[in-house]
N, C-alpha and C. Protein backbone atom coordinates (compact mmCIF):
# COMPACT_ATOMS: atom_id res chain seq x y z
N UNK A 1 0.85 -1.18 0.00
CA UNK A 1 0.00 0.00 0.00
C UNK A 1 0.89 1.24 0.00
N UNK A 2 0.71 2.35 -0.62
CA UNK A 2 0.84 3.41 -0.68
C UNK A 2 1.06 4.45 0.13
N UNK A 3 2.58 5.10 0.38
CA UNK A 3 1.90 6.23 1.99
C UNK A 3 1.65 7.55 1.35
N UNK A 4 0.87 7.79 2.34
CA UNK A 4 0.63 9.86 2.03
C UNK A 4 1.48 10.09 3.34
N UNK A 5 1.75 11.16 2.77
CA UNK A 5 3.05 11.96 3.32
C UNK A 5 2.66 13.54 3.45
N UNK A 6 3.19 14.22 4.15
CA UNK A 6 2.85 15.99 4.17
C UNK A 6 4.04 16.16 5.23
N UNK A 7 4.50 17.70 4.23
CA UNK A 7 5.86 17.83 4.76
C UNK A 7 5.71 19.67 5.02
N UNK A 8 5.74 20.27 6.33
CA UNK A 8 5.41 21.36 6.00
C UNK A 8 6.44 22.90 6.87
N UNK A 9 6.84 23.35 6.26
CA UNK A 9 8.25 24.01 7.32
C UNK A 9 6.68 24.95 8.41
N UNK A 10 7.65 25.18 9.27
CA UNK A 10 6.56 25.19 10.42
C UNK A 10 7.54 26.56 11.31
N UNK A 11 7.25 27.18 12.03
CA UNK A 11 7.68 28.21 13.24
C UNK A 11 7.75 27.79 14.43
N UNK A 12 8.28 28.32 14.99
CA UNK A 12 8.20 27.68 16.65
C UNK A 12 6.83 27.92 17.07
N UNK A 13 6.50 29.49 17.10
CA UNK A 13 4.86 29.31 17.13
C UNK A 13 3.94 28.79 16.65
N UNK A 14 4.27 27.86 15.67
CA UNK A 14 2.97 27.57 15.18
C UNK A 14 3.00 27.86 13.67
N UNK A 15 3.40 28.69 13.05
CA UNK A 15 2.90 29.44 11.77
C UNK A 15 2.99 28.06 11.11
N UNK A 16 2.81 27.75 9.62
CA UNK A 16 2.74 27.01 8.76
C UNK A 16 2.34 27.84 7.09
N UNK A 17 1.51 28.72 7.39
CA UNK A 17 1.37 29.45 6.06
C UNK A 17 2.26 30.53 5.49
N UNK A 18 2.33 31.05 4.39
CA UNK A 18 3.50 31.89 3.89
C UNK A 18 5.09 31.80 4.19
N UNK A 19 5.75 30.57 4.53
CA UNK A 19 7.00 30.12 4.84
C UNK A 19 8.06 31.07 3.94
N UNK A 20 7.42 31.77 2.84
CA UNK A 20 8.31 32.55 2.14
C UNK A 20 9.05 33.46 3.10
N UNK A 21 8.27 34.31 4.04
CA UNK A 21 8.08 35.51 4.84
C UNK A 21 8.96 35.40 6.04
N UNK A 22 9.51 33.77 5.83
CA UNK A 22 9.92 33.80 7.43
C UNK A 22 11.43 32.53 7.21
N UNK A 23 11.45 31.93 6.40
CA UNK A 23 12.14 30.61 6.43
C UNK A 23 12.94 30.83 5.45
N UNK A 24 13.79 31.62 4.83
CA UNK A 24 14.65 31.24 3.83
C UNK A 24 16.41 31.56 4.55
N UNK A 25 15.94 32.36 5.39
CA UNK A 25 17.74 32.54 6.41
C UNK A 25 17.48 31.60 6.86
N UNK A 26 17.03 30.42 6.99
CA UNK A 26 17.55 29.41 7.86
C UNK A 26 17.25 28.07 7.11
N UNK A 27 17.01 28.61 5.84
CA UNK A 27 17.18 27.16 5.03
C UNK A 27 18.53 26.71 4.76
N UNK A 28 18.54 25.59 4.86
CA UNK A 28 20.19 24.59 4.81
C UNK A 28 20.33 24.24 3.83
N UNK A 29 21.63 23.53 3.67
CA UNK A 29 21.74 22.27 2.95
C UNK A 29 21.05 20.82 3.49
N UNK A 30 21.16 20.89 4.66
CA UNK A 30 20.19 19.87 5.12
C UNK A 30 19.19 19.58 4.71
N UNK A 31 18.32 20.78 5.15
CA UNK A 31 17.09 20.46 4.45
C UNK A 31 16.55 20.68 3.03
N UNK A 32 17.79 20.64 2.48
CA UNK A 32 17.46 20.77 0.69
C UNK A 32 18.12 18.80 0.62
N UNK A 33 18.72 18.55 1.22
CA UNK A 33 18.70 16.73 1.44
C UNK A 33 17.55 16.59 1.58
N UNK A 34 16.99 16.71 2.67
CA UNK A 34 16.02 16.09 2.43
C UNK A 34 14.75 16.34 1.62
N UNK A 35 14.63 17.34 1.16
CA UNK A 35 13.66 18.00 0.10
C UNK A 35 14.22 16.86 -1.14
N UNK A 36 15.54 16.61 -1.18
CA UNK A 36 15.93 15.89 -2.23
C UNK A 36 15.22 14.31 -2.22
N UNK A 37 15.47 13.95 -0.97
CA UNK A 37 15.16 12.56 -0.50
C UNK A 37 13.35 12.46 -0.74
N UNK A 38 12.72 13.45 -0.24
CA UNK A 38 11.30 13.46 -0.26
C UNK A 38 11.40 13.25 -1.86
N UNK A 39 11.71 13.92 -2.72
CA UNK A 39 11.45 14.30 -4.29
C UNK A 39 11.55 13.00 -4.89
N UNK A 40 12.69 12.23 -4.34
CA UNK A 40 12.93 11.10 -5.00
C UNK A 40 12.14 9.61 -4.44
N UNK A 41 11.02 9.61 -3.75
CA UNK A 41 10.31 8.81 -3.18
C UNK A 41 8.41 8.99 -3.32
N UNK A 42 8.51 10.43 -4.20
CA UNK A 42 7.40 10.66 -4.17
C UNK A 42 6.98 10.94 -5.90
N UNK A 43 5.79 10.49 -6.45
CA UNK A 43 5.50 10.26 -7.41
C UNK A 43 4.06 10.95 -7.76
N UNK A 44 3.14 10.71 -6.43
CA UNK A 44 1.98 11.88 -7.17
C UNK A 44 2.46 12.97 -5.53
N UNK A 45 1.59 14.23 -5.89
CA UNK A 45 0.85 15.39 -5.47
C UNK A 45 -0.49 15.68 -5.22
N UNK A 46 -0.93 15.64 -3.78
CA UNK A 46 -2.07 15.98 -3.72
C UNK A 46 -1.77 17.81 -3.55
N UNK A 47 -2.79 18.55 -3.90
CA UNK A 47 -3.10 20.04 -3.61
C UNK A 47 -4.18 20.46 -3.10
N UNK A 48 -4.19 21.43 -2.34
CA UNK A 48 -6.01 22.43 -2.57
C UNK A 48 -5.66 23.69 -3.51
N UNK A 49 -6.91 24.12 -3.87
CA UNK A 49 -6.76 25.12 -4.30
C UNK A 49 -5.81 26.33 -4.32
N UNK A 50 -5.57 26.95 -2.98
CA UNK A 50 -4.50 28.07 -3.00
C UNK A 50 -3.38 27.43 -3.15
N UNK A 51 -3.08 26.58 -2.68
CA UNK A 51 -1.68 26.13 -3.07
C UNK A 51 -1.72 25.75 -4.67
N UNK A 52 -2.57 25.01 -5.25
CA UNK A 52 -2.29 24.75 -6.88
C UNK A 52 -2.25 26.49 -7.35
N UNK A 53 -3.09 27.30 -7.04
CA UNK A 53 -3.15 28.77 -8.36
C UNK A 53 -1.96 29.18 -7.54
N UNK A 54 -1.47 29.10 -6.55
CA UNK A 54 -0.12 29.61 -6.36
C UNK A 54 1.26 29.21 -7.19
N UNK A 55 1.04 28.21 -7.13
CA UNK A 55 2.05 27.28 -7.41
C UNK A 55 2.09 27.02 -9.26
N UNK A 56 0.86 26.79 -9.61
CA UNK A 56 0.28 27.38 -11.19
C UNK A 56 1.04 28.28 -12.12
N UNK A 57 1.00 29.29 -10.81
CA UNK A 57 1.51 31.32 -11.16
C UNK A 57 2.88 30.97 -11.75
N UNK A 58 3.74 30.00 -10.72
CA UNK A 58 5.14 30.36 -10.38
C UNK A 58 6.09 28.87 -10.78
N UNK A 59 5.51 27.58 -10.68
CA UNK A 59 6.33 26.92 -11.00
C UNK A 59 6.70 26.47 -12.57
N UNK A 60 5.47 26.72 -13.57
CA UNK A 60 5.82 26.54 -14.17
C UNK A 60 6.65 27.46 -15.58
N UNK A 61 7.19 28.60 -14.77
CA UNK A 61 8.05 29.53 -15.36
C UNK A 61 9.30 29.58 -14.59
N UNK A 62 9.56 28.93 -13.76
CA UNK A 62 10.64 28.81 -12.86
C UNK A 62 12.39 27.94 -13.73
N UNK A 63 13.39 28.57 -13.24
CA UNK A 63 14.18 28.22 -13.92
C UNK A 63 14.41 26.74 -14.26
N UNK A 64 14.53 26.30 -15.50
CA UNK A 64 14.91 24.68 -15.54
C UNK A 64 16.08 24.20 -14.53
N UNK A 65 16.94 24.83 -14.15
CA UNK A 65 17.81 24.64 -13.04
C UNK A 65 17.20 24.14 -11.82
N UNK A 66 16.04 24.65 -11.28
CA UNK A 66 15.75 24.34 -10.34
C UNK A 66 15.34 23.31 -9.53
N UNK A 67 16.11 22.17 -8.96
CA UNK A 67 15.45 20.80 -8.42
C UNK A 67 14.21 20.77 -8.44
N UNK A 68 13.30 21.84 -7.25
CA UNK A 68 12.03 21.60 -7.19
C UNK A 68 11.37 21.89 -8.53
N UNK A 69 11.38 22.82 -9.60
CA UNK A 69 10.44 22.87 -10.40
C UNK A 69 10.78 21.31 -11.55
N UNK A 70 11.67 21.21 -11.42
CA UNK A 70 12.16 19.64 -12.27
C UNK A 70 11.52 18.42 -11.64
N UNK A 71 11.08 18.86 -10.12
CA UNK A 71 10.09 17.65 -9.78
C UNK A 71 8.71 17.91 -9.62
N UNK A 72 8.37 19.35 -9.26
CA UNK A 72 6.92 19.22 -9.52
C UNK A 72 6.13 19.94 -10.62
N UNK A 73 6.80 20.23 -11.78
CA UNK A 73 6.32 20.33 -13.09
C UNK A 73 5.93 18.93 -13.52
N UNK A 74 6.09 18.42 -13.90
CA UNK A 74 6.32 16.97 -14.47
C UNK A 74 5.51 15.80 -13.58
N UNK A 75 5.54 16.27 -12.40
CA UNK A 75 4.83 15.05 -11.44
C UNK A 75 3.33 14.88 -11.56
N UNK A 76 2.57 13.70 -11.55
CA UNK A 76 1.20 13.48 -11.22
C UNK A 76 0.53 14.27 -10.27
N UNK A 77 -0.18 15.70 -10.72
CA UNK A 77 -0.96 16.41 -9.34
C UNK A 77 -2.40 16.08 -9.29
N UNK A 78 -3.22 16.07 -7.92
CA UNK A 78 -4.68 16.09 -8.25
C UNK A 78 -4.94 16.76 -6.93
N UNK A 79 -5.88 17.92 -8.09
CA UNK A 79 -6.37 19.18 -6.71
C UNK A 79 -7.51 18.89 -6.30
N UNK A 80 -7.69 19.35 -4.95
CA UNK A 80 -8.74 19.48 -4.48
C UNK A 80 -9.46 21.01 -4.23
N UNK A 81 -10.78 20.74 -5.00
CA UNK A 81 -11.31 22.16 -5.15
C UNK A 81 -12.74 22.05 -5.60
N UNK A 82 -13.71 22.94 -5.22
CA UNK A 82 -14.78 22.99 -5.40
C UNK A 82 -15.28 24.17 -6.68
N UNK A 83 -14.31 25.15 -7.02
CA UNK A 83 -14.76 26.29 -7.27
C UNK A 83 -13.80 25.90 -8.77
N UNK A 84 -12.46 25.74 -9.06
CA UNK A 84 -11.70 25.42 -10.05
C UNK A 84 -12.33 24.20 -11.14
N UNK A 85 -12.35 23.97 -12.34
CA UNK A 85 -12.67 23.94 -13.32
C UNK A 85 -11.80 23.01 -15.24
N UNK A 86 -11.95 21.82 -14.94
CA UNK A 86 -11.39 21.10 -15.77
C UNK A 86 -11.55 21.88 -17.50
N UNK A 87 -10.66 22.05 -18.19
CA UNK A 87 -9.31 21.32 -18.02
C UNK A 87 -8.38 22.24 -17.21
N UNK A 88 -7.57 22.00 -15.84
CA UNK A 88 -6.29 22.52 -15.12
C UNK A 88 -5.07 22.96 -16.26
N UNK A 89 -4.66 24.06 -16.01
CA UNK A 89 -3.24 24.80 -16.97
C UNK A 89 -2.16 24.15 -16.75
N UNK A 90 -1.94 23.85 -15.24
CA UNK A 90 -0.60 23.55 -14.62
C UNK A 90 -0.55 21.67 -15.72
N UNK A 91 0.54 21.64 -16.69
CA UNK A 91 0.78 20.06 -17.02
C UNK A 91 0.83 19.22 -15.75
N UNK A 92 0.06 17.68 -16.06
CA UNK A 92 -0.56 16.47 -15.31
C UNK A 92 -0.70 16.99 -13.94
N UNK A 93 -2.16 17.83 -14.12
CA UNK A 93 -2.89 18.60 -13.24
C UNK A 93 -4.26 17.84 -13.46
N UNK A 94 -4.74 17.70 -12.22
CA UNK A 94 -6.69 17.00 -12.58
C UNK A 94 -7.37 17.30 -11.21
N UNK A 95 -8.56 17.96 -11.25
CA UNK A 95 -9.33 17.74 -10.17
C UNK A 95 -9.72 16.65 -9.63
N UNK A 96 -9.88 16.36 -8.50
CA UNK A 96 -10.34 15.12 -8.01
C UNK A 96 -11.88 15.41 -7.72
N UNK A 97 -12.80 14.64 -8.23
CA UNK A 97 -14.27 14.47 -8.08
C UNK A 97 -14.69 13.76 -7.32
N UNK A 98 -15.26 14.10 -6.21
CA UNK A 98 -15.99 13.56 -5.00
C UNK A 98 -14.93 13.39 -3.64
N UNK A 99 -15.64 12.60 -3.03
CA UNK A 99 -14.74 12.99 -1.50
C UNK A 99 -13.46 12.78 -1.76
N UNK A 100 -12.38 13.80 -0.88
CA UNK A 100 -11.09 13.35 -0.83
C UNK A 100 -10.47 12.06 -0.25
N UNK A 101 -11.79 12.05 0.99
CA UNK A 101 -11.23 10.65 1.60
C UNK A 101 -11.06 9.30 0.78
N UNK A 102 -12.29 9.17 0.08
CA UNK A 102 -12.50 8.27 -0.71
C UNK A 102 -11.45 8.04 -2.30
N UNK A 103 -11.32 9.19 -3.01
CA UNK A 103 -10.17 9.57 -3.29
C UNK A 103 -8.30 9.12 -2.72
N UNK A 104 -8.37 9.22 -1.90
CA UNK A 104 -6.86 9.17 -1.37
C UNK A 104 -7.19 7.73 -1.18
N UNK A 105 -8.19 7.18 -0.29
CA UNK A 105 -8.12 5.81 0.14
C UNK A 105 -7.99 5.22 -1.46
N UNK A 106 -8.77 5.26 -2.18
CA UNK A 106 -8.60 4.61 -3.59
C UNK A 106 -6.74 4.49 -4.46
N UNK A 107 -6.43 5.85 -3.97
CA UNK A 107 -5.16 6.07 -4.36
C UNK A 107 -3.78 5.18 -3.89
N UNK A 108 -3.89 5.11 -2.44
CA UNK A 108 -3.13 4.46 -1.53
C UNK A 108 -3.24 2.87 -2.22
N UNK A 109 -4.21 2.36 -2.57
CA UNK A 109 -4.30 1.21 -3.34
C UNK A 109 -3.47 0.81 -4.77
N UNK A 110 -3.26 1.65 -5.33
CA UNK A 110 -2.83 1.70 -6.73
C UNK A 110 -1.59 1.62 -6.68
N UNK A 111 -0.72 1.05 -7.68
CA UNK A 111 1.09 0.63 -7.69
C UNK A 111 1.39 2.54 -7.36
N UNK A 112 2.65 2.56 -7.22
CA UNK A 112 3.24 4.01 -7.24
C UNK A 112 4.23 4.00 -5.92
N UNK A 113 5.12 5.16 -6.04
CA UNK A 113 5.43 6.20 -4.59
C UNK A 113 4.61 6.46 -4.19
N UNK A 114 5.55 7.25 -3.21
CA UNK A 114 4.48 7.85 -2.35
C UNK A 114 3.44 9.06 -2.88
N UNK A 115 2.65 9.45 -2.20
CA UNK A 115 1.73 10.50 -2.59
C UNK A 115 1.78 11.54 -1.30
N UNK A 116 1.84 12.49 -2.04
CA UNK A 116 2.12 13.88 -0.87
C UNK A 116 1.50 14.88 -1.10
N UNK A 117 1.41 15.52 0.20
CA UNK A 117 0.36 16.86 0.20
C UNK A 117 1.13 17.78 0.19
N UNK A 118 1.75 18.44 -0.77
CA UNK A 118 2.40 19.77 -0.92
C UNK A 118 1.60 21.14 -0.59
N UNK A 119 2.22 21.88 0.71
CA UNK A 119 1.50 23.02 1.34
C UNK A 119 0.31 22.21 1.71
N UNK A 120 -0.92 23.31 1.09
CA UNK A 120 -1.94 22.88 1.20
C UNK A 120 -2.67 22.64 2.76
N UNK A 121 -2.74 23.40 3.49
CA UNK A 121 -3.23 23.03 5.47
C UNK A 121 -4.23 22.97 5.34
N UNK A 122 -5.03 22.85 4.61
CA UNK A 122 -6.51 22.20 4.68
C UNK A 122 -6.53 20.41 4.41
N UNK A 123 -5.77 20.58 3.35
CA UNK A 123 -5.75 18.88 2.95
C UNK A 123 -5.35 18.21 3.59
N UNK A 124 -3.74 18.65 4.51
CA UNK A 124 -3.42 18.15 5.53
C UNK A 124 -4.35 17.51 6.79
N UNK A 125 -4.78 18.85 7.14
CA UNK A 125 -5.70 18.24 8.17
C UNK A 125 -6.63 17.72 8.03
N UNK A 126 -7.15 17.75 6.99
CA UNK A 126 -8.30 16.73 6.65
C UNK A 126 -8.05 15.48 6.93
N UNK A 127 -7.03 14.91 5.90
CA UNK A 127 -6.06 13.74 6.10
C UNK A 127 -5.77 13.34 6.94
N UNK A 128 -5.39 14.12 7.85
CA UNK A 128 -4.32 14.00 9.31
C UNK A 128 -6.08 13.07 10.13
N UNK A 129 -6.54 14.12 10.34
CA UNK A 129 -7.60 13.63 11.17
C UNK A 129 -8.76 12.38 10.79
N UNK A 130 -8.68 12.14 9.24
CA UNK A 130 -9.22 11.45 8.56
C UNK A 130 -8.92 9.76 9.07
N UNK A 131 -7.60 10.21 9.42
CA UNK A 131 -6.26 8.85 9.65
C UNK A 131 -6.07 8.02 8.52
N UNK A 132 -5.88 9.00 7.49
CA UNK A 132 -5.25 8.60 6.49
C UNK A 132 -3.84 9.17 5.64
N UNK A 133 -3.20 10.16 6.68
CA UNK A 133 -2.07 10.85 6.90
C UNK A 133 -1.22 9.22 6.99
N UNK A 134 -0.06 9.22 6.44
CA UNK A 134 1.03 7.97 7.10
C UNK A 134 1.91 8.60 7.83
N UNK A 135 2.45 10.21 7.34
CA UNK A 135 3.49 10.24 8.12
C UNK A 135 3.40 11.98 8.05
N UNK A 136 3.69 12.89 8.78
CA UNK A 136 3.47 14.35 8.66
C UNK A 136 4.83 14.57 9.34
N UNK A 137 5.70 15.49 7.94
CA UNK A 137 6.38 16.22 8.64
C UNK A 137 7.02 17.53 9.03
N UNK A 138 7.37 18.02 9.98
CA UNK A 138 7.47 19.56 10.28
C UNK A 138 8.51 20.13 10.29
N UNK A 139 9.01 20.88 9.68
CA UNK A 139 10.18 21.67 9.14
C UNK A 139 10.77 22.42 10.28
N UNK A 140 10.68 22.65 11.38
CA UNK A 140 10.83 23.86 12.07
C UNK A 140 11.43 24.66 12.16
N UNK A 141 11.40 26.10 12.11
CA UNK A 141 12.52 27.06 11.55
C UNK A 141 12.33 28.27 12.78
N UNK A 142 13.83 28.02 13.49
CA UNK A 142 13.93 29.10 14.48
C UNK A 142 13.74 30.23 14.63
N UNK A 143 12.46 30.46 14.44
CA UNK A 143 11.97 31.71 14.62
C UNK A 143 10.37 32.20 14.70
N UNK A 144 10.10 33.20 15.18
CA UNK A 144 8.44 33.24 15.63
C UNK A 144 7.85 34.13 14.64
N UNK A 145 6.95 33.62 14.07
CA UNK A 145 6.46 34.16 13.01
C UNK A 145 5.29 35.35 13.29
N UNK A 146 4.80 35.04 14.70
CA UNK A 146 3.72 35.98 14.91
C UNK A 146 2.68 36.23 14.47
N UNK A 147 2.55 35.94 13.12
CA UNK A 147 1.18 35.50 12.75
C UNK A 147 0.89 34.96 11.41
N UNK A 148 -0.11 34.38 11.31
CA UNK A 148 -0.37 33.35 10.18
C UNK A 148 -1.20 32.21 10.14
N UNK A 149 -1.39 31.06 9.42
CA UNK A 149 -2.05 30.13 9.79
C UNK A 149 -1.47 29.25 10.29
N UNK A 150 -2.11 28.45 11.48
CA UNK A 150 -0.90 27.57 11.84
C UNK A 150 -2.16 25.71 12.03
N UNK A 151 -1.37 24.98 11.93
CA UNK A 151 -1.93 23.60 11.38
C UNK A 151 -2.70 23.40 12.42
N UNK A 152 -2.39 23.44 13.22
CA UNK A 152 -3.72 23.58 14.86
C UNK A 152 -4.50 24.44 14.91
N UNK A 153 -5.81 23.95 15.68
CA UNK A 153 -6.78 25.12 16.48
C UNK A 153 -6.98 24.43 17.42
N UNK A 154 -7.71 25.39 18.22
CA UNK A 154 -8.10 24.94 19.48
C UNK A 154 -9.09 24.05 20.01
N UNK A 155 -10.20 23.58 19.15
CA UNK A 155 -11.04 22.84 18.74
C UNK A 155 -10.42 21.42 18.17
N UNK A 156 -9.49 21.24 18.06
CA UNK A 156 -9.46 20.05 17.11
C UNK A 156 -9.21 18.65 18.07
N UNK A 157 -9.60 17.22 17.66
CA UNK A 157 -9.82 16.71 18.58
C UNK A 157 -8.33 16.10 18.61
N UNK A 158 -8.28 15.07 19.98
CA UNK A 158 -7.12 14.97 20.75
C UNK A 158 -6.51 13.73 19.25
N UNK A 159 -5.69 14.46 18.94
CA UNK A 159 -4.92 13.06 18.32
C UNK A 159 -3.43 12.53 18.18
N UNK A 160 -3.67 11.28 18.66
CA UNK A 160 -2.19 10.96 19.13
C UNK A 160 -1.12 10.33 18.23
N UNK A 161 -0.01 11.05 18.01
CA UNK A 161 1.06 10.52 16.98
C UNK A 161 2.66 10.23 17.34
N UNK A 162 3.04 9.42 17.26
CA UNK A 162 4.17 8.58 17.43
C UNK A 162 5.53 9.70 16.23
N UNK A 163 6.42 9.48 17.34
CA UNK A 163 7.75 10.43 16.33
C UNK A 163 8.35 9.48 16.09
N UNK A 164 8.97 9.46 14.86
CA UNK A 164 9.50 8.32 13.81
C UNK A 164 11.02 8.80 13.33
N UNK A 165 11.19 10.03 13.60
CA UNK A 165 12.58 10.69 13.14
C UNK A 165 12.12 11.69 13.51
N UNK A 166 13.37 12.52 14.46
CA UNK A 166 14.18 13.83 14.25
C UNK A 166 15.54 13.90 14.14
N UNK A 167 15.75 14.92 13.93
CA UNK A 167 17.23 15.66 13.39
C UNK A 167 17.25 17.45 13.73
N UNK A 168 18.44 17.73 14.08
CA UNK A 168 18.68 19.09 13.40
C UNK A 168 19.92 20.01 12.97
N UNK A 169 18.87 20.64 12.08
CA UNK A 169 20.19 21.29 10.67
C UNK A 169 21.23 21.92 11.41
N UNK A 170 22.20 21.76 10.67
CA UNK A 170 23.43 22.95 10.41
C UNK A 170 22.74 24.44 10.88
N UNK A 171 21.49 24.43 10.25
CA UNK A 171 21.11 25.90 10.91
C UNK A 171 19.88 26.45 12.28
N UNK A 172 19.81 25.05 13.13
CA UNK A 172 19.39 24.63 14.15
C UNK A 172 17.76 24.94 13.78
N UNK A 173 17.53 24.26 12.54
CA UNK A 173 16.33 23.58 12.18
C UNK A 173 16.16 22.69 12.60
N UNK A 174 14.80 22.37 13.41
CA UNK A 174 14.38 20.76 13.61
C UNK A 174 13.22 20.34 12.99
N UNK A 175 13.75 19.11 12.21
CA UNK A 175 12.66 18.15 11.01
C UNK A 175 12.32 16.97 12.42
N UNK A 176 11.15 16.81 12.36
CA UNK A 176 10.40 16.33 12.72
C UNK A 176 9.54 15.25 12.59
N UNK A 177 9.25 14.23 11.96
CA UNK A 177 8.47 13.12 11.72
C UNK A 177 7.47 12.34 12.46
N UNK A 178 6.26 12.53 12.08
CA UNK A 178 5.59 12.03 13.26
C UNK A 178 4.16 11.21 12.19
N UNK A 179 3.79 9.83 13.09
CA UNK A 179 3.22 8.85 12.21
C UNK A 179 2.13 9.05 13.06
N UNK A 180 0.48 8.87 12.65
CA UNK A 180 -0.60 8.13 13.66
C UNK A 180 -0.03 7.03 14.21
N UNK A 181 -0.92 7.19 15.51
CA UNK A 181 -0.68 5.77 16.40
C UNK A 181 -2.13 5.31 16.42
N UNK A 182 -1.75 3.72 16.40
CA UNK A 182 -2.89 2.97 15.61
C UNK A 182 -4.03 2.95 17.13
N UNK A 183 -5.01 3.13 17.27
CA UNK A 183 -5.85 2.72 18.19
C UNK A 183 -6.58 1.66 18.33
């Protein structure tokens, strides 16, 4: 079977959205390893919406040099979206029709890599809480972002996950890995 994966650089507080704004002085070589390691294990892309028209805008004019646009130009994506509209611009781009759960569970079945949720904190947590997340991981980048969206609320119910790997960078980043624990 198939894992889904979500990998997301994160703040000490919490933040998770706009990582542009806050995370590039303390990006490594480390964690471009492992950006490398993720790239080479993963075969489709799940999205939501803001993350695909973001990503739409910008990756596919991005320099051919660039590792990441050499892996997610080219890769199997399928967005999730209610409002967006077949046929998708971004090449091997497709909406997914009907539930995501049902969707991903169908997916996890099929030969392939892994399948990953790039950005995207809605899909994540959907997933995550769905318990159909395999493995979520958190980038953490020394510093407080102060505000933004961050993958928690206060409402969300208690769920318990097992750490599977940490490490930290050269630039006292800590990657994080953390799996559901089976109940």
């Amino acid at each position: 079977m198939r894992k889904v994966t979500a990998g997301l650089f994160h703040s000490v507080d919490g933040v998770v959205s706009d990582p542009n704004l806050w995370q590039f002085d303390s990006f490594d070589e480390d964690l471009g390893k492992g950006m490398t390691t993720f790239m080479g294990r993963t075969d489709t892309v799940l999205l939501g919406r803001v993350s695909y028209q973001e990503w739409a805008g910008y990756w596919p004019n991005a320099s051919a040099d660039d590792a990441f646009a050499g892996f997610i130009n080219p890769v199997e994506k399928f967005v999730v979206s209610n409002s967006l509209t077949e046929p998708l611009e971004w090449q091997n781009s497709q909406l997914i029709e009907g539930s995501l759960e049902e969707f991903v569970a169908g997916l996890k079945q099929r030969d392939g890599g892994e399948i990953a949720v790039c950005g995207s904190i809605s899909v994540v947590r959907q997933l995550l809480f769905a318990g159909l997340l395999d493995s979520l991981t958190l980038m953490t980048h020394p510093v407080v972002a102060g505000r933004g969206r961050r993958l928690f609320e206060t409402d969300d119910p208690v769920t318990r996950l097992s750490l599977q790997d940490q490490y930290k960078t050269s630039k006292g980043n800590v990657v994080s890995t953390y799996g559901l624990l089976a109940e």
